[in-house]
N, C-alpha and C. Protein backbone atom coordinates (compact mmCIF):
# COMPACT_ATOMS: atom_id res chain seq x y z
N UNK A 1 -49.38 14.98 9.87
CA UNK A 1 -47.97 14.75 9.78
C UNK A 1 -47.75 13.36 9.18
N UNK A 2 -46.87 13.05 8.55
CA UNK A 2 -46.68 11.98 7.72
C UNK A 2 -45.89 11.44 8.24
N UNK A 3 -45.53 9.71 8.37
CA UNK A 3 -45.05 8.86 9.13
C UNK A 3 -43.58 9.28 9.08
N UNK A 4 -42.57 9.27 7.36
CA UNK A 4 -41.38 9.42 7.30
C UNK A 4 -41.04 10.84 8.30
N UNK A 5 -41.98 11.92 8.22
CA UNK A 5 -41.59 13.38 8.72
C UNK A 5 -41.30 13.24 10.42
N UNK A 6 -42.52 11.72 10.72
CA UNK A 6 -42.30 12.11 12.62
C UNK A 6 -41.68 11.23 12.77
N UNK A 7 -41.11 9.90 12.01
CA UNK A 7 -39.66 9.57 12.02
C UNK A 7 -38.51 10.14 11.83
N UNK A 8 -38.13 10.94 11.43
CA UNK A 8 -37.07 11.92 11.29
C UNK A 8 -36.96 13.02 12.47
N UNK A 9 -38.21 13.37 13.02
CA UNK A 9 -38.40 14.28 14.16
C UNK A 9 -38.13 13.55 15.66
N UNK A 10 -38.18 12.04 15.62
CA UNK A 10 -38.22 11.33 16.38
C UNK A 10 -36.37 10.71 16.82
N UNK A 11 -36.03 10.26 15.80
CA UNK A 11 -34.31 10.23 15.40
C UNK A 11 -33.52 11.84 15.65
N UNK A 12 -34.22 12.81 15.66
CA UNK A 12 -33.77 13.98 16.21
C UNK A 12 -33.52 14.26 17.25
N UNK A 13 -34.41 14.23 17.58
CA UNK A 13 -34.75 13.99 19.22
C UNK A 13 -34.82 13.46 19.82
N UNK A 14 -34.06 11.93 19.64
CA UNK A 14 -33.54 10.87 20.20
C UNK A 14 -32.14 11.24 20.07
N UNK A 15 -31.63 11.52 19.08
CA UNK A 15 -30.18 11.99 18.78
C UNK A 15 -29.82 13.04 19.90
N UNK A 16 -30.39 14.26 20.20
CA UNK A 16 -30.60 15.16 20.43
C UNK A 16 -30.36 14.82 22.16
N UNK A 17 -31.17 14.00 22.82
CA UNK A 17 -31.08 13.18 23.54
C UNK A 17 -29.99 12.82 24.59
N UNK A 18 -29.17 11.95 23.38
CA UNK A 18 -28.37 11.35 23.36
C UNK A 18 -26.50 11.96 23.25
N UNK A 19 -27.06 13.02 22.39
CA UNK A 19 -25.63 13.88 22.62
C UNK A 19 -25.29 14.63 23.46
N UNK A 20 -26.70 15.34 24.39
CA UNK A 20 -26.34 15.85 25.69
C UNK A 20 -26.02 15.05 27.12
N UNK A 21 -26.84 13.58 27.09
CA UNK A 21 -26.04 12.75 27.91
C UNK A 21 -24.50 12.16 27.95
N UNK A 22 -24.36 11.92 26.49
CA UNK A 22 -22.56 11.78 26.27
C UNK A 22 -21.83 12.98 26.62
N UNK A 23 -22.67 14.07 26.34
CA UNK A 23 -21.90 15.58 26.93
C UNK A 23 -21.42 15.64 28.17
N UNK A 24 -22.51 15.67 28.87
CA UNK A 24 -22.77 15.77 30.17
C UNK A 24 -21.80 14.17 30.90
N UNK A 25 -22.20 12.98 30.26
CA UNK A 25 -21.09 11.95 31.09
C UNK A 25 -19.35 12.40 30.89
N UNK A 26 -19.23 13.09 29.76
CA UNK A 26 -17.74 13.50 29.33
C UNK A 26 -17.32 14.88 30.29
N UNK A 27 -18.20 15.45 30.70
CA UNK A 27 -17.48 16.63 31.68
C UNK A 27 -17.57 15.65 32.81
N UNK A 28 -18.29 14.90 33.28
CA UNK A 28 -17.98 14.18 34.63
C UNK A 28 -17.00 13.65 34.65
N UNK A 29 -16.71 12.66 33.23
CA UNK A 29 -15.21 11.78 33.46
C UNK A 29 -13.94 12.92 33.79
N UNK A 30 -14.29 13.90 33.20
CA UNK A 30 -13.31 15.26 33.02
C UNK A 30 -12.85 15.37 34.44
N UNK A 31 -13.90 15.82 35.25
CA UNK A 31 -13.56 16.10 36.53
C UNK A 31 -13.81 15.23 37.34
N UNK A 32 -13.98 13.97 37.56
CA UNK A 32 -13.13 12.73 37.87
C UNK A 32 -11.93 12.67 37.97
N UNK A 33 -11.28 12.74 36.33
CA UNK A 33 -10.32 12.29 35.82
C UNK A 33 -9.24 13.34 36.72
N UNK A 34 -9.69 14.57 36.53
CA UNK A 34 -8.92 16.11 37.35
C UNK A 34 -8.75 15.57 38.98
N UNK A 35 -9.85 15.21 39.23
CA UNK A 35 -9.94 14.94 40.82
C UNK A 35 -8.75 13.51 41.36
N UNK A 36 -8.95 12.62 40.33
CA UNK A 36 -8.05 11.31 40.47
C UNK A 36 -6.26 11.92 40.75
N UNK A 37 -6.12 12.96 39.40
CA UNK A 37 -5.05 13.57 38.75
C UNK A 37 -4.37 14.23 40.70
N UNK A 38 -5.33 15.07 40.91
CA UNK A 38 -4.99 15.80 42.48
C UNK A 38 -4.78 15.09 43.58
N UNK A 39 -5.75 13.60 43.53
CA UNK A 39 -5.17 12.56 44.50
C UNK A 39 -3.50 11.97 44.67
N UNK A 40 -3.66 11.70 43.23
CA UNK A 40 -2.21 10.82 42.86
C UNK A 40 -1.15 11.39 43.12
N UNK A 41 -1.55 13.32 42.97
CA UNK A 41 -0.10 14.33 43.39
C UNK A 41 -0.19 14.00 44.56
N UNK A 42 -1.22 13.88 45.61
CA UNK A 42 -1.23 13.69 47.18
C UNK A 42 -0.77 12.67 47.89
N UNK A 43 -0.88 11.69 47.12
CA UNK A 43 -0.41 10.01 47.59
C UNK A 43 1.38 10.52 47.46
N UNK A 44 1.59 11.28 46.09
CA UNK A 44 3.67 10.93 45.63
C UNK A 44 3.82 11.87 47.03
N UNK A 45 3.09 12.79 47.33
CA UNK A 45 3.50 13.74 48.63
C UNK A 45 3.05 13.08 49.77
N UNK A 46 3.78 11.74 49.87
CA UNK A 46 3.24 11.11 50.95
C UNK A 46 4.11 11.72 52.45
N UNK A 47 4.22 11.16 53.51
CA UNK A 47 5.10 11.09 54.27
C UNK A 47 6.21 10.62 54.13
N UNK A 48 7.28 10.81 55.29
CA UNK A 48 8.39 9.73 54.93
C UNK A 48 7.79 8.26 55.75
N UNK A 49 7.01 8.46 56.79
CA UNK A 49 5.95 7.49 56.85
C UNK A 49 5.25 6.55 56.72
N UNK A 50 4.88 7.15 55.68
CA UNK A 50 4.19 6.40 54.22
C UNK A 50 4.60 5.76 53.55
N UNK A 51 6.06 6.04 53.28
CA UNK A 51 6.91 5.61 52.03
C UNK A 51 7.74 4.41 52.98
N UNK A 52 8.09 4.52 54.18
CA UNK A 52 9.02 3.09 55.26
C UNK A 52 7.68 1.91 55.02
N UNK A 53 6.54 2.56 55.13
CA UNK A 53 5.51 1.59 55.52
C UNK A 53 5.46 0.91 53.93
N UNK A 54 5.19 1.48 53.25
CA UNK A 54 5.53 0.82 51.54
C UNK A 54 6.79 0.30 51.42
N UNK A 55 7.58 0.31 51.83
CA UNK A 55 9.09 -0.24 51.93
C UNK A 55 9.56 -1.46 52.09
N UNK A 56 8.54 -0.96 53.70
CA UNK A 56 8.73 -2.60 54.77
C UNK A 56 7.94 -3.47 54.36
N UNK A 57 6.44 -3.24 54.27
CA UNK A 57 5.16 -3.74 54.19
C UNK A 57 5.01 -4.07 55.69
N UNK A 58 5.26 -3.00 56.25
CA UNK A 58 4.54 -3.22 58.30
C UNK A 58 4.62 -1.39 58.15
N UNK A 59 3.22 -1.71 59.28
CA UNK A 59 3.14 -0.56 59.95
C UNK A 59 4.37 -0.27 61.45
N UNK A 60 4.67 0.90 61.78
CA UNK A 60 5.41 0.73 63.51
C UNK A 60 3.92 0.58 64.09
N UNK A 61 3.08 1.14 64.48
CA UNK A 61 2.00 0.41 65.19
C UNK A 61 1.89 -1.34 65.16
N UNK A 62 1.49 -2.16 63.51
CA UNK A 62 2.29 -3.12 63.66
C UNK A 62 3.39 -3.76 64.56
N UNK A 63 3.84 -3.44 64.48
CA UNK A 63 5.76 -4.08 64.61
C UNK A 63 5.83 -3.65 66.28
N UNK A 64 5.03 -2.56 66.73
CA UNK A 64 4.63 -2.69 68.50
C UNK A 64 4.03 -3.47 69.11
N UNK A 65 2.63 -4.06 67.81
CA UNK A 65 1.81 -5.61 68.69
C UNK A 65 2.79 -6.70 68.11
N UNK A 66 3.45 -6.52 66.92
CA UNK A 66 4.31 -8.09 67.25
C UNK A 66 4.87 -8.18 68.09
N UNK A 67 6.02 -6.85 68.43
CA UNK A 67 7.09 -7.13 69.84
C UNK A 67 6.38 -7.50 71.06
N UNK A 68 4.98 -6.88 70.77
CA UNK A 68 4.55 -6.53 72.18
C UNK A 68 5.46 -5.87 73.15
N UNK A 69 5.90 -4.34 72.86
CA UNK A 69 6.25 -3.34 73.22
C UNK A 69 5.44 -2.10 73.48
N UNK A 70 5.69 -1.42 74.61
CA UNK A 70 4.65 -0.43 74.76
C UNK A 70 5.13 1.00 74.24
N UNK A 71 6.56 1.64 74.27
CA UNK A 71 6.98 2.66 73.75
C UNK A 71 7.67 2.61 72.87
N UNK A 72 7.45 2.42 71.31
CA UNK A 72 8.43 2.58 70.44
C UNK A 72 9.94 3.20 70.83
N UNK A 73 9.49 4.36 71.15
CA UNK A 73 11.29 4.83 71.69
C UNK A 73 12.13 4.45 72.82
N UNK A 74 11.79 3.71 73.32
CA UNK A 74 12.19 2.77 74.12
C UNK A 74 13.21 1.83 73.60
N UNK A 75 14.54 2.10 72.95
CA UNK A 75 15.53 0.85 72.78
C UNK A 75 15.93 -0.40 73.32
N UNK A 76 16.12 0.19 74.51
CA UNK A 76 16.54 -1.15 75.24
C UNK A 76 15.34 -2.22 75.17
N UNK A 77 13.90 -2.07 75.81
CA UNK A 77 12.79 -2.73 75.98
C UNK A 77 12.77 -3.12 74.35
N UNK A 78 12.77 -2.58 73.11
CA UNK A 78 12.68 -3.21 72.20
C UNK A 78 13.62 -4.23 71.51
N UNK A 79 14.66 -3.96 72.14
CA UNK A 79 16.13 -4.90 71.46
C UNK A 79 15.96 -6.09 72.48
N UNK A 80 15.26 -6.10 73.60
CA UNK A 80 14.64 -7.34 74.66
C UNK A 80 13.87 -7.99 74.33
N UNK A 81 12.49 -7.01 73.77
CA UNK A 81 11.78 -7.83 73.12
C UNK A 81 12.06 -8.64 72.19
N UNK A 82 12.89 -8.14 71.48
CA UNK A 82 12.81 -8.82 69.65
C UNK A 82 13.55 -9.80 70.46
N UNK A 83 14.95 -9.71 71.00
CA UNK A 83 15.83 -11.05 71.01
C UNK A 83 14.86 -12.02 71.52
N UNK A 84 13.83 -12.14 72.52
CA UNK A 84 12.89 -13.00 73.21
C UNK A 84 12.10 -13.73 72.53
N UNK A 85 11.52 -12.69 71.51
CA UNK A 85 10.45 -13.42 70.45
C UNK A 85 11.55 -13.97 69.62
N UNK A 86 12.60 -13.92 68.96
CA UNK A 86 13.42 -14.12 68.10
C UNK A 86 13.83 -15.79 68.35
N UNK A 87 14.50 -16.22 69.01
CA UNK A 87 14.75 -17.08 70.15
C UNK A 87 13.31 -17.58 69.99
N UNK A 88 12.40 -17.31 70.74
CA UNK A 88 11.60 -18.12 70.80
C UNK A 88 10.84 -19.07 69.90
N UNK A 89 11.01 -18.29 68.49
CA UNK A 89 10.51 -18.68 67.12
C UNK A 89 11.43 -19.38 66.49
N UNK A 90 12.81 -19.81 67.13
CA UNK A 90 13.39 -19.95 65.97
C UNK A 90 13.39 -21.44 66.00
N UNK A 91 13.08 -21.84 64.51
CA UNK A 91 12.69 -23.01 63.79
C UNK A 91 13.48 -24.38 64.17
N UNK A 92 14.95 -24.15 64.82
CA UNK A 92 15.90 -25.55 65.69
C UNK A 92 15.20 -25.65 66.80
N UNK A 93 13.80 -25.02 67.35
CA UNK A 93 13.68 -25.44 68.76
C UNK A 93 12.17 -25.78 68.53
N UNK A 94 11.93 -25.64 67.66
CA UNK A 94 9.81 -25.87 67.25
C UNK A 94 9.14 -24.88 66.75
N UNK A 95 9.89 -23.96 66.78
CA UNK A 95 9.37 -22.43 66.25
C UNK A 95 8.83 -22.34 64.74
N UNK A 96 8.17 -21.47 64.57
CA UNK A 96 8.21 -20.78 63.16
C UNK A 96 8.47 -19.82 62.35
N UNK A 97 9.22 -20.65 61.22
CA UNK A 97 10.19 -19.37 60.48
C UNK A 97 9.16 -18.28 60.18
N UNK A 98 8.05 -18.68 59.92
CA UNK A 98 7.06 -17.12 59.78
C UNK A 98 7.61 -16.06 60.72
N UNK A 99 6.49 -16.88 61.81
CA UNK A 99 6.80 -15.88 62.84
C UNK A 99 8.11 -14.96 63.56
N UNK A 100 9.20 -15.56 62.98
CA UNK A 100 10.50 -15.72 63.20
C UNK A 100 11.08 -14.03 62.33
N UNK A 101 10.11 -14.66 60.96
CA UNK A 101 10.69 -13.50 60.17
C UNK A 101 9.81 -12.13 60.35
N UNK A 102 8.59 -12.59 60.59
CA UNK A 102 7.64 -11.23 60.83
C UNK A 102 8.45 -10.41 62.39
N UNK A 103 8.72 -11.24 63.87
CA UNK A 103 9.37 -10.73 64.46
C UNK A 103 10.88 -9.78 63.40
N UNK A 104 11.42 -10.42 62.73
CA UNK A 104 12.29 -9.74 62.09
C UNK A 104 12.09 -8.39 61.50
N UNK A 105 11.06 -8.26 60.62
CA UNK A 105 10.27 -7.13 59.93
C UNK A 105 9.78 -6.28 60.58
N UNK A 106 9.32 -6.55 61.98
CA UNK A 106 8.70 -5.84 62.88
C UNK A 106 10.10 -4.95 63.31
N UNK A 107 11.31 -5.69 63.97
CA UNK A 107 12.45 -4.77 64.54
C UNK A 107 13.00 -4.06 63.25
N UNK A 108 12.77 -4.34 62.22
CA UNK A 108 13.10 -3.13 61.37
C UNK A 108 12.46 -2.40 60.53
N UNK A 109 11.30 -2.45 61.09
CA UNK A 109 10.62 -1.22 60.93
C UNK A 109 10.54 -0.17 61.87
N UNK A 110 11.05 -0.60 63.23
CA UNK A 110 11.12 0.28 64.32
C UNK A 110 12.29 1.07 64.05
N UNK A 111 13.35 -0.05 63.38
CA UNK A 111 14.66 0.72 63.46
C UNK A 111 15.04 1.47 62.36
N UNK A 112 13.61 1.57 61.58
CA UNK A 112 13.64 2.58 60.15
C UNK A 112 13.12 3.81 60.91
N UNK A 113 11.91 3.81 61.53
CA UNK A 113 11.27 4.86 62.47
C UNK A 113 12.56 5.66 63.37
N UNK A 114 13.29 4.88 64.29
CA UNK A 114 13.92 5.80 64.44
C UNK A 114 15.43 6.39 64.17
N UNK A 115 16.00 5.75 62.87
CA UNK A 115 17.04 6.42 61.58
C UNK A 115 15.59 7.61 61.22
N UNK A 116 14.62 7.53 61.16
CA UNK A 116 13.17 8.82 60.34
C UNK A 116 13.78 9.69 61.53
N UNK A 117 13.19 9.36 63.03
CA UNK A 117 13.28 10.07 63.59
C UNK A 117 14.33 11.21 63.92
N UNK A 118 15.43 10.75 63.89
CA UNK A 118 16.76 10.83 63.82
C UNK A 118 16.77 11.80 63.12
N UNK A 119 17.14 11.65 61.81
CA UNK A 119 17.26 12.91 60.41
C UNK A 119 16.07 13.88 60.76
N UNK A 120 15.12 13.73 61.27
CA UNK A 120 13.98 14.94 61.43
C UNK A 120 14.43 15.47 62.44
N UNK A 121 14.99 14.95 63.39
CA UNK A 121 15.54 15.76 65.08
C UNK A 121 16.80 17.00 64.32
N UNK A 122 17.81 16.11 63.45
CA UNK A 122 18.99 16.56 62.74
C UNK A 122 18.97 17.49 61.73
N UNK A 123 17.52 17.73 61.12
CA UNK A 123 17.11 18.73 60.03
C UNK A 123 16.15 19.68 61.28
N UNK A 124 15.70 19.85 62.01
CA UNK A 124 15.27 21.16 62.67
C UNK A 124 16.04 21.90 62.87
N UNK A 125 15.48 23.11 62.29
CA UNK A 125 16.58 24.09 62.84
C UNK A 125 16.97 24.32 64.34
N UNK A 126 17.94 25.20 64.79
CA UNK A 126 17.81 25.12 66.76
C UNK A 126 17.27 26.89 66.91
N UNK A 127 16.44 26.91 67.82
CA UNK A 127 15.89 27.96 68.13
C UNK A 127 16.83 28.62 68.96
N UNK A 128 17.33 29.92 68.66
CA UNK A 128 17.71 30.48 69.45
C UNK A 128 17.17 31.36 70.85
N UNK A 129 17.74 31.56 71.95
CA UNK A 129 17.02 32.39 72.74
C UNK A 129 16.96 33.44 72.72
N UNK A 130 15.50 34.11 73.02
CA UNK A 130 15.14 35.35 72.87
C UNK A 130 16.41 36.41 73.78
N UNK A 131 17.08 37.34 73.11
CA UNK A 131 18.32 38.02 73.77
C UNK A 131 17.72 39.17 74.85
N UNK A 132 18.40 39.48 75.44
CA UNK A 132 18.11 40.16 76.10
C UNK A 132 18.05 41.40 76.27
N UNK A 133 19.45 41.79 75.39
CA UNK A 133 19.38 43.32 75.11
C UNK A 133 18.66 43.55 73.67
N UNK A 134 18.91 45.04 73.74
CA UNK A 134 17.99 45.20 72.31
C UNK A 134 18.73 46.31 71.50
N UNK A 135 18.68 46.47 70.37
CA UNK A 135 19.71 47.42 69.51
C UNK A 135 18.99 48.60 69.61
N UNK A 136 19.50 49.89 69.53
CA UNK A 136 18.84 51.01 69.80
C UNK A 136 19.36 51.74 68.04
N UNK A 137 19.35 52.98 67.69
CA UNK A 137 19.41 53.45 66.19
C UNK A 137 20.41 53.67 66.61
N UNK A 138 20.95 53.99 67.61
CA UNK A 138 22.50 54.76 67.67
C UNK A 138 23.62 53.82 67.92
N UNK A 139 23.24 52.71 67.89
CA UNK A 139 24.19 51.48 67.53
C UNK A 139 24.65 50.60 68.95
N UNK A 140 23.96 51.30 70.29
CA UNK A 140 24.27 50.78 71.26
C UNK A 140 23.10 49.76 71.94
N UNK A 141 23.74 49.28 72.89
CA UNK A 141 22.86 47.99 73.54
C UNK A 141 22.47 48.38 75.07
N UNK A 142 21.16 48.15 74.94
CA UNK A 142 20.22 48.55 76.21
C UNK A 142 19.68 47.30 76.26
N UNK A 143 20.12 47.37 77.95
CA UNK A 143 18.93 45.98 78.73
C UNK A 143 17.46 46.48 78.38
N UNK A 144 16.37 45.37 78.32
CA UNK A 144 15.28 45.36 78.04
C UNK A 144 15.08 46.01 79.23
């Protein structure tokens, strides 16, 4: 075999090589790219949740260790808390406006949670109770 011939056989099959790895990396990016595509629909279908917590930038778990509150649905205990920490932080007495404002962020994120809660109680439908009589074909009503 002559040098130019197994150079040319060699560039072949280096080529050769080389176009099934670009193949093969291009269906991966493919279904990557598909898989990324199915995430991103999953993230916009977030919660309403999801979307207060992107809003506020606090979690309500959050905004329960700032108050240091134990039941979110608990109003009163939380409108106690906040005024306490509120007051306590505030910057005319030695306080800090940080903390002052994160207490702030914290009570309204609770009070986004429950305006959430609220509209979800207000959008269930109401179950009716199971009746008691029952329709018969002939148009009349028999006790069960």
């Amino acid at each position: 075999m002559s040098a130019p011939k197994a150079i040319i056989q060699m560039l072949t099959t280096g080529t050769r090589i080389l176009g099934r790895a670009f193949a093969d990396a291009y269906k991966q990016a493919a279904a990557n790219s598909a898989a990324a595509r199915t995430a991103a629909g999953n993230l916009q279908a977030a919660t309403d949740g999801d979307k207060m917590t992107k809003a506020s930038g606090i979690t309500v778990d959050e905004s329960v260790k700032i108050l240091n509150i134990e039941d979110v649905e608990n109003k009163e205990e939380t409108m106690k808390k906040f005024e306490h920490m509120f007051e306590a932080n505030d910057p005319k007495k030695g306080g800090s406006i940080y903390l002052q404002s994160k207490v702030i962020r914290a009570r309204e994120r609770i009070e986004m949670h429950w305006a959430q809660e609220k509209l979800k109680a207000e959008q269930e439908p109401v179950e009716e109770p199971p009746a008691s009589e029952t329709n018969t074909t002939d148009g009349t009503n028999k006790p069960q």
